[in-house]
C-alpha atoms as a PDB file:
ATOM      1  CA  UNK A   1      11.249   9.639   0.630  1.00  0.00           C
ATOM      2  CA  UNK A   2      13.044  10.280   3.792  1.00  0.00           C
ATOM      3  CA  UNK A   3      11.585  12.309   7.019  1.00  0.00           C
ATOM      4  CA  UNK A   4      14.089  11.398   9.328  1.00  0.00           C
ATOM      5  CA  UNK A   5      14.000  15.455   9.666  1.00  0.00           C
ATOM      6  CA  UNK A   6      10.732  15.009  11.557  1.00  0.00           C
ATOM      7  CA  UNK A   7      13.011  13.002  14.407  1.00  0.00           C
ATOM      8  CA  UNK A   8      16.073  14.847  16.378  1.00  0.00           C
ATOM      9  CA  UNK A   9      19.240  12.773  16.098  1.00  0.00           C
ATOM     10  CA  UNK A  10      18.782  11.542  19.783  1.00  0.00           C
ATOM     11  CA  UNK A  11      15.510  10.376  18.792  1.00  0.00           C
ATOM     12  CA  UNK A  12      16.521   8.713  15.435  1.00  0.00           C
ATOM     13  CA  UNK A  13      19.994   7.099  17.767  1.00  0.00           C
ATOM     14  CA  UNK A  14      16.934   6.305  20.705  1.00  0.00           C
ATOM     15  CA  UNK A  15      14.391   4.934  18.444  1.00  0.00           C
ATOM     16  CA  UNK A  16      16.028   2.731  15.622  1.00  0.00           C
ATOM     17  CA  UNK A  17      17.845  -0.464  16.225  1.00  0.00           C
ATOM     18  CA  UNK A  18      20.388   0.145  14.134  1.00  0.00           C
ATOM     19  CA  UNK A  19      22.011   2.741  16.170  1.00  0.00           C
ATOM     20  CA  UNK A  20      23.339   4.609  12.925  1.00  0.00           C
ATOM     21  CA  UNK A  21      20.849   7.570  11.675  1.00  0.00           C
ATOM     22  CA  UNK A  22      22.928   7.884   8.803  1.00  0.00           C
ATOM     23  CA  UNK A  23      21.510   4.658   7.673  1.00  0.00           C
ATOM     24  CA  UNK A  24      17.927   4.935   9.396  1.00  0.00           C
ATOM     25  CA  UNK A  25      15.185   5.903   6.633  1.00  0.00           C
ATOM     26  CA  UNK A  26      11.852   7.105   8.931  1.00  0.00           C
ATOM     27  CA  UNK A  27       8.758   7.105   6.702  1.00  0.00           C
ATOM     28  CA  UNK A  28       4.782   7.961   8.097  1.00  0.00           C
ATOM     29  CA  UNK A  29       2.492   5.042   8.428  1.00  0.00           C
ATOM     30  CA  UNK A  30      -0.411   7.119   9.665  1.00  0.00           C
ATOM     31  CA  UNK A  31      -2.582   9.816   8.706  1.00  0.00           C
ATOM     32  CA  UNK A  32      -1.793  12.619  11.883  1.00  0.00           C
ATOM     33  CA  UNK A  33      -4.463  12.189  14.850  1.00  0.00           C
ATOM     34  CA  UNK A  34      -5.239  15.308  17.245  1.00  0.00           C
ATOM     35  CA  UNK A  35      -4.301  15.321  20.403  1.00  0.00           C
ATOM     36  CA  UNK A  36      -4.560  17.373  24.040  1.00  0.00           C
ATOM     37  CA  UNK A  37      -2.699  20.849  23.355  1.00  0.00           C
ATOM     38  CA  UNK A  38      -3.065  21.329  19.063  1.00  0.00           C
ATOM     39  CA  UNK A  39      -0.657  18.864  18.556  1.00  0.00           C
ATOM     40  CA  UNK A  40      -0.983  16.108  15.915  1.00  0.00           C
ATOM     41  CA  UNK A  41       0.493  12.584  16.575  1.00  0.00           C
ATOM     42  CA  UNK A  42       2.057  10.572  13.365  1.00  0.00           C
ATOM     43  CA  UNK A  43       3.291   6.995  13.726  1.00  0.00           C
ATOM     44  CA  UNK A  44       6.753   6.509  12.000  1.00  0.00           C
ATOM     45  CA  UNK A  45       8.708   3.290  10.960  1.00  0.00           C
ATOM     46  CA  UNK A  46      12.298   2.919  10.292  1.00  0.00           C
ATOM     47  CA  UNK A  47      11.984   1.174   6.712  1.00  0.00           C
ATOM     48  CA  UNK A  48      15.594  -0.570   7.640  1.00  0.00           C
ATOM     49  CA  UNK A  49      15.233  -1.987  10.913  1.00  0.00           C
ATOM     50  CA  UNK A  50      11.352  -2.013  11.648  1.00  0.00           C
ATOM     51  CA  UNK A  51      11.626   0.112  14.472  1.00  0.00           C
ATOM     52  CA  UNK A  52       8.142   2.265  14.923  1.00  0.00           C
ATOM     53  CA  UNK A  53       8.114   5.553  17.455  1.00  0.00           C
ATOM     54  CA  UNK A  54       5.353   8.167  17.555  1.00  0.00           C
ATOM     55  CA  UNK A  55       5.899  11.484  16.381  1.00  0.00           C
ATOM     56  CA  UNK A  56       4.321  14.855  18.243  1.00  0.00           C
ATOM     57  CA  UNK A  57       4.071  17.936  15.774  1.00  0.00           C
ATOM     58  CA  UNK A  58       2.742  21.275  16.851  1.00  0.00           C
ATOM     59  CA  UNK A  59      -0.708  21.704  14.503  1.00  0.00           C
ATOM     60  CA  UNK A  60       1.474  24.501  12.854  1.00  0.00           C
ATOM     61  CA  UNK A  61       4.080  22.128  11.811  1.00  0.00           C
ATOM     62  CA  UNK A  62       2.059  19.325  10.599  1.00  0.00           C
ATOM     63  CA  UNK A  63       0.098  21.542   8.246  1.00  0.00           C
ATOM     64  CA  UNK A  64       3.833  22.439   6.714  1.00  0.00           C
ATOM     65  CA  UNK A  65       4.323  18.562   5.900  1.00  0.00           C
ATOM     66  CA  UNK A  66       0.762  17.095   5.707  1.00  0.00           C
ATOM     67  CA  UNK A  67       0.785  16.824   1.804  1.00  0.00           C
ATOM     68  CA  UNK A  68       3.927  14.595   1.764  1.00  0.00           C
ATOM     69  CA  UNK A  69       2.740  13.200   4.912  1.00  0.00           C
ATOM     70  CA  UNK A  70      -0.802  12.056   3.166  1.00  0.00           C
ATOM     71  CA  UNK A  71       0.776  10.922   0.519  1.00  0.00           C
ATOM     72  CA  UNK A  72       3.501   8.853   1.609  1.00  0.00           C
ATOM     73  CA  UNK A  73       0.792   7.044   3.901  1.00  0.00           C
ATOM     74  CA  UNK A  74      -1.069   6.734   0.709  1.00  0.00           C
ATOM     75  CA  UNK A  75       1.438   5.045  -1.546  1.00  0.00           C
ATOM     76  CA  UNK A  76       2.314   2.652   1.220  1.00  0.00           C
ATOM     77  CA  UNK A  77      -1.255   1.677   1.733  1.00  0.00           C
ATOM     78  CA  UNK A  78      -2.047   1.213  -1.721  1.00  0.00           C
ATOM     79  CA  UNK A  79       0.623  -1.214  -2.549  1.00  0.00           C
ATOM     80  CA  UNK A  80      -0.187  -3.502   0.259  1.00  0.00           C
END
């Protein structure tokens, strides 16, 4: 599953090493952590080029995506 809709295009064109964000595919590799000012912090990792950037969502928007976030970190885990 895709979240590049997580990242704005000049963070997708900033972030992966591709330089294409029609071809970037940005997944969660960590649960959300809290940080200073209700916002939640979620690693990300461009499955295509390996790139990894750090994600800030207001607390309001993580709750909208933490069940696909969860899980995506979940599958990933568990087939390691």
């Amino acid at each position: 599953m895709k979240f590049n809709h997580l990242l704005t295009e000049k963070e997708r064109l900033q972030f992966c090493k591709n330089r294409n964000p029609s071809v970037c595919k940005w997944k969660p590799v960590s649960e959300g952590y809290a940080t200073v000012g209700d916002n939640i912090r979620v690693s990300m990792l461009c499955e295509k080029c390996g790139s990894r950037t750090e994600k800030f969502l207001s607390y309001d928007n993580y709750k909208v995506h933490e069940k696909v976030i969860l899980s995506e970190v979940k599958s990933v885990s568990a087939s390691k």
